[in-house]
PDB file of N, CA and C in Angstrom:
ATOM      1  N   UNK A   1      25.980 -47.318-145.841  1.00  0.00           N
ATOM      2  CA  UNK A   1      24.753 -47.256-146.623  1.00  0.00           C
ATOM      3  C   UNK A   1      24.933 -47.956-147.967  1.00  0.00           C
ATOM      4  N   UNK A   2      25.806 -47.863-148.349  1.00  0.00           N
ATOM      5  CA  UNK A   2      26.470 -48.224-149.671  1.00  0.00           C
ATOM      6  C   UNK A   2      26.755 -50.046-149.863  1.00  0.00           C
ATOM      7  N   UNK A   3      26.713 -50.523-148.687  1.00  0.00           N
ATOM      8  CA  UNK A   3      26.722 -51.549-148.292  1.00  0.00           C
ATOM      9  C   UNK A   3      25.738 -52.552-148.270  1.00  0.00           C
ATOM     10  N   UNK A   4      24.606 -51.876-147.507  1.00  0.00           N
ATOM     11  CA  UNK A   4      23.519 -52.324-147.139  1.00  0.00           C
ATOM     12  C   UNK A   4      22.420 -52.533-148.641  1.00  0.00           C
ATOM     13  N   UNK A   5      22.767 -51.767-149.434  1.00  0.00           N
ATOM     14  CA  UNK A   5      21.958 -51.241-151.001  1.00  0.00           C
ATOM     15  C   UNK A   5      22.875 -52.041-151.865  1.00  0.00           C
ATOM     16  N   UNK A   6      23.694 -53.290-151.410  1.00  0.00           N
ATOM     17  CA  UNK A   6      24.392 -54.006-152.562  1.00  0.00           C
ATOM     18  C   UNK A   6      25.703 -53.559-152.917  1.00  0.00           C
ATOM     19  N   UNK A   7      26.182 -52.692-152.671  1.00  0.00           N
ATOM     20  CA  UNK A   7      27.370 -52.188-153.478  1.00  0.00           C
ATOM     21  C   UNK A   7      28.903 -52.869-152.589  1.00  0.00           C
ATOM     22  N   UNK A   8      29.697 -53.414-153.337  1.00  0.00           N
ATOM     23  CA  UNK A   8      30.426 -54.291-153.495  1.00  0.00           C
ATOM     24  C   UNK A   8      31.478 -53.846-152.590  1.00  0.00           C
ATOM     25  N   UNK A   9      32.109 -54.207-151.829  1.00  0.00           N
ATOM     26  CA  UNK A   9      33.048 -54.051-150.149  1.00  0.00           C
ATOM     27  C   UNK A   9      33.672 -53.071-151.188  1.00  0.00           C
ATOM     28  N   UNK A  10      34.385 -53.974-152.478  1.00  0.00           N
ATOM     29  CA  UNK A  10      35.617 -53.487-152.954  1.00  0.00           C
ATOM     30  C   UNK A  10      35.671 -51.704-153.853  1.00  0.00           C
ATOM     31  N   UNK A  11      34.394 -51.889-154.421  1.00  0.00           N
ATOM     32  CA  UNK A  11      33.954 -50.632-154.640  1.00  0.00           C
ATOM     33  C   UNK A  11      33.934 -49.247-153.598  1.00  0.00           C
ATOM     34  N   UNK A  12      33.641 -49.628-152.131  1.00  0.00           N
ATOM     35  CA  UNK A  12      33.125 -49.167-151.266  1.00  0.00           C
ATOM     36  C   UNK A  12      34.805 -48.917-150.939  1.00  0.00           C
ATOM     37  N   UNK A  13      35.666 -49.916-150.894  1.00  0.00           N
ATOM     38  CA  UNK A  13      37.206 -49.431-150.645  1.00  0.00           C
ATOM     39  C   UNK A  13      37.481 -48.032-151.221  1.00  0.00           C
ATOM     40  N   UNK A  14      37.349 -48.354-152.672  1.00  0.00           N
ATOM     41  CA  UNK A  14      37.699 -47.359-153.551  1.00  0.00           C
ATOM     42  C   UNK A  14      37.967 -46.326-153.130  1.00  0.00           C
ATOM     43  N   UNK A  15      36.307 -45.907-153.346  1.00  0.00           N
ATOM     44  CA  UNK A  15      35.316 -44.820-153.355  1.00  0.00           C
ATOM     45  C   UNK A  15      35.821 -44.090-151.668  1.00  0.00           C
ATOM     46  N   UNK A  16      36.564 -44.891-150.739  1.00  0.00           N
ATOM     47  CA  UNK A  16      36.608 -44.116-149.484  1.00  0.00           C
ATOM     48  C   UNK A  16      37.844 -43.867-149.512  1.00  0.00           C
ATOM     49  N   UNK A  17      39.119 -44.842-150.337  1.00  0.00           N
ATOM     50  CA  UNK A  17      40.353 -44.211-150.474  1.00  0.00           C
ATOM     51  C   UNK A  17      41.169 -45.138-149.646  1.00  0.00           C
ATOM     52  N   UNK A  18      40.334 -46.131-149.267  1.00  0.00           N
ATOM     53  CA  UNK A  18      41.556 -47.507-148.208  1.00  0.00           C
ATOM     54  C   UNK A  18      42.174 -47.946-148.958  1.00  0.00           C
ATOM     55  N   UNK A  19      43.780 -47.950-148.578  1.00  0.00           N
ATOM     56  CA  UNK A  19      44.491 -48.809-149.218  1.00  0.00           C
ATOM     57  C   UNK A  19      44.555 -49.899-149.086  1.00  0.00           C
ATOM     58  N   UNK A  20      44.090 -50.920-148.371  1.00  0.00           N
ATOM     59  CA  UNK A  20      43.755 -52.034-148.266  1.00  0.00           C
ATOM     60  C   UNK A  20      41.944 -52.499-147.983  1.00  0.00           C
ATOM     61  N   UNK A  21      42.158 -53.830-148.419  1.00  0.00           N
ATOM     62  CA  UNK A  21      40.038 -54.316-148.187  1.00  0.00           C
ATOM     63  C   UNK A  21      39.996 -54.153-146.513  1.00  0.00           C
ATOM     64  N   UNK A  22      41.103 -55.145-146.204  1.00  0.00           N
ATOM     65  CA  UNK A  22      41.032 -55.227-144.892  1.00  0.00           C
ATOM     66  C   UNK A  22      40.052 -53.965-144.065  1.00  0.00           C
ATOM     67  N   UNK A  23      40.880 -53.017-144.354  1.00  0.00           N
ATOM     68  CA  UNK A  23      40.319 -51.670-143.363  1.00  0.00           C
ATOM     69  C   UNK A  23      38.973 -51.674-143.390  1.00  0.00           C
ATOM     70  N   UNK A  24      38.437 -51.771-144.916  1.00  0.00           N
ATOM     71  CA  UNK A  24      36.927 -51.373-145.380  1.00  0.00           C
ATOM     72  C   UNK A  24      36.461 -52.514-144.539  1.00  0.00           C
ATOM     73  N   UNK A  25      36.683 -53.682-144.495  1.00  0.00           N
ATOM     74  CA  UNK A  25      36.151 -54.708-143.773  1.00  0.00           C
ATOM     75  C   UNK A  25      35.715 -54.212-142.631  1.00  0.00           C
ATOM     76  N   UNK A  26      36.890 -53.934-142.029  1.00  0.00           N
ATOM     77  CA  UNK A  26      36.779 -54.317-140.341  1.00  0.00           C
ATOM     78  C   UNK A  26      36.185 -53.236-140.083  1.00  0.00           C
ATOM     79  N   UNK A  27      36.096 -52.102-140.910  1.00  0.00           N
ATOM     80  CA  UNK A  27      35.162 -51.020-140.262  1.00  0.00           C
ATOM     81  C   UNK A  27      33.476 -50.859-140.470  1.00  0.00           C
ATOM     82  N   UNK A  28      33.450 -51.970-141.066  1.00  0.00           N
ATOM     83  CA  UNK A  28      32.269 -51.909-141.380  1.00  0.00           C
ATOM     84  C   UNK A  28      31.527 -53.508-141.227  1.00  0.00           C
ATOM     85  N   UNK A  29      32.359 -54.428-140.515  1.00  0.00           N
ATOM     86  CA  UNK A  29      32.032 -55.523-140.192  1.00  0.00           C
ATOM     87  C   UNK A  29      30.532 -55.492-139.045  1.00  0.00           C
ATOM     88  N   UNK A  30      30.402 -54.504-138.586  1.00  0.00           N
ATOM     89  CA  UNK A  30      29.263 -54.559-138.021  1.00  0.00           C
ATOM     90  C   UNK A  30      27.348 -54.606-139.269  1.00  0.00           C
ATOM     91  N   UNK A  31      28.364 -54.150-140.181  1.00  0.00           N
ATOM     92  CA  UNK A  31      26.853 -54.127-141.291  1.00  0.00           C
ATOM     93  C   UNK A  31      26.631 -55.144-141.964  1.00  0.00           C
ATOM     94  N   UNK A  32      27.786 -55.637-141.952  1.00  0.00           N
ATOM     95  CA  UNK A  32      28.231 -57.416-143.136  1.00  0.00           C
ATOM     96  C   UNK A  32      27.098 -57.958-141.958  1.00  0.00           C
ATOM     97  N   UNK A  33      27.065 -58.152-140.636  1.00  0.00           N
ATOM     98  CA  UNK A  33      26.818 -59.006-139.974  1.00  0.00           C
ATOM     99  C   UNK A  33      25.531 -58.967-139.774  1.00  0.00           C
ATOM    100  N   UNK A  34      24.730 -57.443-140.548  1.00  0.00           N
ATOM    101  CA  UNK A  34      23.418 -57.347-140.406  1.00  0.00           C
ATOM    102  C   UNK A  34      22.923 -57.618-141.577  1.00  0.00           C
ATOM    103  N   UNK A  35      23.864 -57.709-142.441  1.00  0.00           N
ATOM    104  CA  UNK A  35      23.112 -58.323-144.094  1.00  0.00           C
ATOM    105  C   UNK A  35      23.507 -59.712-144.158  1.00  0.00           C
ATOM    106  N   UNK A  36      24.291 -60.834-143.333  1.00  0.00           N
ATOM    107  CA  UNK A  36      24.232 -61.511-143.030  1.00  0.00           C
ATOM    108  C   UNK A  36      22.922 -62.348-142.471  1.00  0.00           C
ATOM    109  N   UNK A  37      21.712 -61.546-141.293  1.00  0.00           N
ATOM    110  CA  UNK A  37      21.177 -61.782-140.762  1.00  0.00           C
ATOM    111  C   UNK A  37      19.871 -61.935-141.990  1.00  0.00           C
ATOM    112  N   UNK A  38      20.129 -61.139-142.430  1.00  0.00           N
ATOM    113  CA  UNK A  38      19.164 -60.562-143.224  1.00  0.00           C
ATOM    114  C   UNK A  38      18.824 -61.624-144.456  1.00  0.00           C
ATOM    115  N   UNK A  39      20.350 -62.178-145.067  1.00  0.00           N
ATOM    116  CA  UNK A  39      20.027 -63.202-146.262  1.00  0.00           C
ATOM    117  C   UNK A  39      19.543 -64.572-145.502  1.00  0.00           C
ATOM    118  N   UNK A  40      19.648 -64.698-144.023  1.00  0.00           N
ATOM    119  CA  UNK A  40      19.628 -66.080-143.634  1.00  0.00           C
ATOM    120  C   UNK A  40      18.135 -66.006-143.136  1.00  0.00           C
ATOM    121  N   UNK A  41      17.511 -64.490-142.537  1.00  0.00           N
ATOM    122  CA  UNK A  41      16.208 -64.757-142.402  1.00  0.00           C
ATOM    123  C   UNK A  41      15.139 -64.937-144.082  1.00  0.00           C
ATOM    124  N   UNK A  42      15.813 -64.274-144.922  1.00  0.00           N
ATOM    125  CA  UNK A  42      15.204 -64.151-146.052  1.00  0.00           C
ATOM    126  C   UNK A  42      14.826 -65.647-146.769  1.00  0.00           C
ATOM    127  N   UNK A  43      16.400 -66.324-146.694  1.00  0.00           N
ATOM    128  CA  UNK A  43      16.733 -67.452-147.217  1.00  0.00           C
ATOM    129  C   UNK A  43      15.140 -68.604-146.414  1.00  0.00           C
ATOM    130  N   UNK A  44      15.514 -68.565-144.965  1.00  0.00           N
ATOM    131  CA  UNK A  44      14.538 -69.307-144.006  1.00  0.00           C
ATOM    132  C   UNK A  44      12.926 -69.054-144.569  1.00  0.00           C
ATOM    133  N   UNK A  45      12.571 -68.085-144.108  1.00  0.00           N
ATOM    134  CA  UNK A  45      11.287 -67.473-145.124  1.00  0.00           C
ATOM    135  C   UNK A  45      11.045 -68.235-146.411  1.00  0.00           C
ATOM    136  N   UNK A  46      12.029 -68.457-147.375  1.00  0.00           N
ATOM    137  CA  UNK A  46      11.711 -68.817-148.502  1.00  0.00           C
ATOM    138  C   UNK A  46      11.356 -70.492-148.239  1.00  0.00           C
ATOM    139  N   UNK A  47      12.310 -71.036-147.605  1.00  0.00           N
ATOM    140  CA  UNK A  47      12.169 -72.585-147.136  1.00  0.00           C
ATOM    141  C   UNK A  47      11.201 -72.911-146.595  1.00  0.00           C
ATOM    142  N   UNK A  48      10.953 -72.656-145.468  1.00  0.00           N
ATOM    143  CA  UNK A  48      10.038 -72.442-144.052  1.00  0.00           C
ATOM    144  C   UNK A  48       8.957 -71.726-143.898  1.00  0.00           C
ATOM    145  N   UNK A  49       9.080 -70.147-143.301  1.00  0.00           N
ATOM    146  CA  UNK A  49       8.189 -69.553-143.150  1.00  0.00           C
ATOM    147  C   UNK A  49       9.099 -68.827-142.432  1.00  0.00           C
ATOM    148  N   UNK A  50       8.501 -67.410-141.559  1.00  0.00           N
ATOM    149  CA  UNK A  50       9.368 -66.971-140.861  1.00  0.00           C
ATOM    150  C   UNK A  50       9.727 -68.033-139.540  1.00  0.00           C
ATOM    151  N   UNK A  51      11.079 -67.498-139.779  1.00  0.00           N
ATOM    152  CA  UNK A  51      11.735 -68.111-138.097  1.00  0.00           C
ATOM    153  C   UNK A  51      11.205 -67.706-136.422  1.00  0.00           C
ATOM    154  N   UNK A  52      11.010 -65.836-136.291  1.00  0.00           N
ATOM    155  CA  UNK A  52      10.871 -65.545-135.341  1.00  0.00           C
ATOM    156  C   UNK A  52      10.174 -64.089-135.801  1.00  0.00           C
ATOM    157  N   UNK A  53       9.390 -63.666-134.676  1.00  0.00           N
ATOM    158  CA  UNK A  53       8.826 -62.182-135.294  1.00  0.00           C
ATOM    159  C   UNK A  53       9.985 -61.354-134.857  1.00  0.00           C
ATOM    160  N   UNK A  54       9.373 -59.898-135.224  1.00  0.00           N
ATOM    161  CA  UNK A  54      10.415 -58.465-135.401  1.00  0.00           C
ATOM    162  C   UNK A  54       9.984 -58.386-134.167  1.00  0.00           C
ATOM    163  N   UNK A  55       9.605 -58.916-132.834  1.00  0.00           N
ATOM    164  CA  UNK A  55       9.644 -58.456-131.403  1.00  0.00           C
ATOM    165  C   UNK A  55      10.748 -58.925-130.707  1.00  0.00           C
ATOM    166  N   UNK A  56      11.087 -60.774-131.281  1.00  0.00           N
ATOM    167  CA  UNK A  56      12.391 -61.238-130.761  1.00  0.00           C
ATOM    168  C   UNK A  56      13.974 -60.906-131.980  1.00  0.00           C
ATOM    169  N   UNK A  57      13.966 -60.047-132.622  1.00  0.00           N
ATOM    170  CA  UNK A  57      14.972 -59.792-133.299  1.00  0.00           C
ATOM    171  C   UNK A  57      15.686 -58.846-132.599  1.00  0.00           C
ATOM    172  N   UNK A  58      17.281 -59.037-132.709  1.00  0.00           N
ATOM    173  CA  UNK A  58      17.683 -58.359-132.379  1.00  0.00           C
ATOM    174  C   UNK A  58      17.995 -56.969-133.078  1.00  0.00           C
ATOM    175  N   UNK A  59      19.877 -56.298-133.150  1.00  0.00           N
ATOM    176  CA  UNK A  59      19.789 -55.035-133.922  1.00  0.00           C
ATOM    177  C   UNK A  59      20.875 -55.661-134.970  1.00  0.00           C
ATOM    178  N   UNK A  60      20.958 -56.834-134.910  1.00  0.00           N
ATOM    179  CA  UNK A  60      21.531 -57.584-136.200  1.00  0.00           C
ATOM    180  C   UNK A  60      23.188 -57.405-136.189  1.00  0.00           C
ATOM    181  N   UNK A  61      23.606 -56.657-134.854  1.00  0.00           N
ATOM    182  CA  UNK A  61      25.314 -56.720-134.499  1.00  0.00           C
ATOM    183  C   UNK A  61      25.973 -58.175-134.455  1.00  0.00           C
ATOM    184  N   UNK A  62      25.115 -59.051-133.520  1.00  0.00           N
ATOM    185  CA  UNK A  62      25.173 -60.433-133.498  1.00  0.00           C
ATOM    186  C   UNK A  62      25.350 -61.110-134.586  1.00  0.00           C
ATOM    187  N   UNK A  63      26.717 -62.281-134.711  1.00  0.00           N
ATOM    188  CA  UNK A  63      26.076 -63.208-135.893  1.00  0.00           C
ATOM    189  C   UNK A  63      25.035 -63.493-135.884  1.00  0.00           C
ATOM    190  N   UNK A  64      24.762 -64.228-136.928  1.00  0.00           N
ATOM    191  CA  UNK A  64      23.370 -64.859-137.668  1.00  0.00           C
ATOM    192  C   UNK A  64      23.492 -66.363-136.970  1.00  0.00           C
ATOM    193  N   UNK A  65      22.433 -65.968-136.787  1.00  0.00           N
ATOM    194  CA  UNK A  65      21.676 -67.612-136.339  1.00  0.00           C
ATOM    195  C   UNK A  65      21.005 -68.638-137.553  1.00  0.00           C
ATOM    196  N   UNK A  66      21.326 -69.912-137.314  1.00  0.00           N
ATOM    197  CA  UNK A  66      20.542 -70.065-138.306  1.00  0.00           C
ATOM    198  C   UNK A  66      19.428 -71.100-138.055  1.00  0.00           C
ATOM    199  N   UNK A  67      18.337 -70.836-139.156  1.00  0.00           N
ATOM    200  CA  UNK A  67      17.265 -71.489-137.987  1.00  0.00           C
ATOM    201  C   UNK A  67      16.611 -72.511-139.455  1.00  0.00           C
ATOM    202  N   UNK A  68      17.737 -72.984-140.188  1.00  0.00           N
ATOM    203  CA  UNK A  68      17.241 -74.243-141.369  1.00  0.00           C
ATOM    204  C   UNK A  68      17.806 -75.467-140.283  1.00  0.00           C
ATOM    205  N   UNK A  69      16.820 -76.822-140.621  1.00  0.00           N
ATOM    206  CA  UNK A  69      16.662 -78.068-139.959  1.00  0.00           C
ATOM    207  C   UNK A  69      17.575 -78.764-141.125  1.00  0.00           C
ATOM    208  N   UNK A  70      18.382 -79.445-140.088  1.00  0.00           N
ATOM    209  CA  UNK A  70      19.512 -80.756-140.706  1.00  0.00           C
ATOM    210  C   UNK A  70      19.029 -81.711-140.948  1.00  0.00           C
ATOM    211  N   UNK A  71      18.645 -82.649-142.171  1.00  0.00           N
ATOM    212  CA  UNK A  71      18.885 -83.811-141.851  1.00  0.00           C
ATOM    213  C   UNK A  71      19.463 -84.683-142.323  1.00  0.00           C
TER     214      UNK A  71
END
């Protein structure tokens, strides 16, 4: 939760008592990957428009797709 509301991996170490980031990472690499999703649909939106509606989204476990045009 602490994650998702901004608060900083390393803080989030702390505060749970891991002695290493690593741990905090990997246990929580499933949420990085949904605030991941989240800055790249946000980011798209701002460029574009939306990419896809909330019917084809997934539950944001998946990397991020990204849906900005190269050229």
């Amino acid at each position: 939760m602490l994650l998702e509301q901004g608060v900083e991996l390393v803080v989030i170490k702390e505060r749970l008592g891991h002695a290493h980031i690593g741990v905090t990472a990997t246990v929580y690499t499933h949420v990085r990957l949904r605030l991941q999703r989240d800055a790249i649909d946000t980011l798209s939106t701002a460029l574009n428009g939306p990419v896809s509606d909330e019917s084809t989204r997934d539950n944001g476990d998946d990397p991020p797709l990204c849906g900005a045009t190269v050229h």
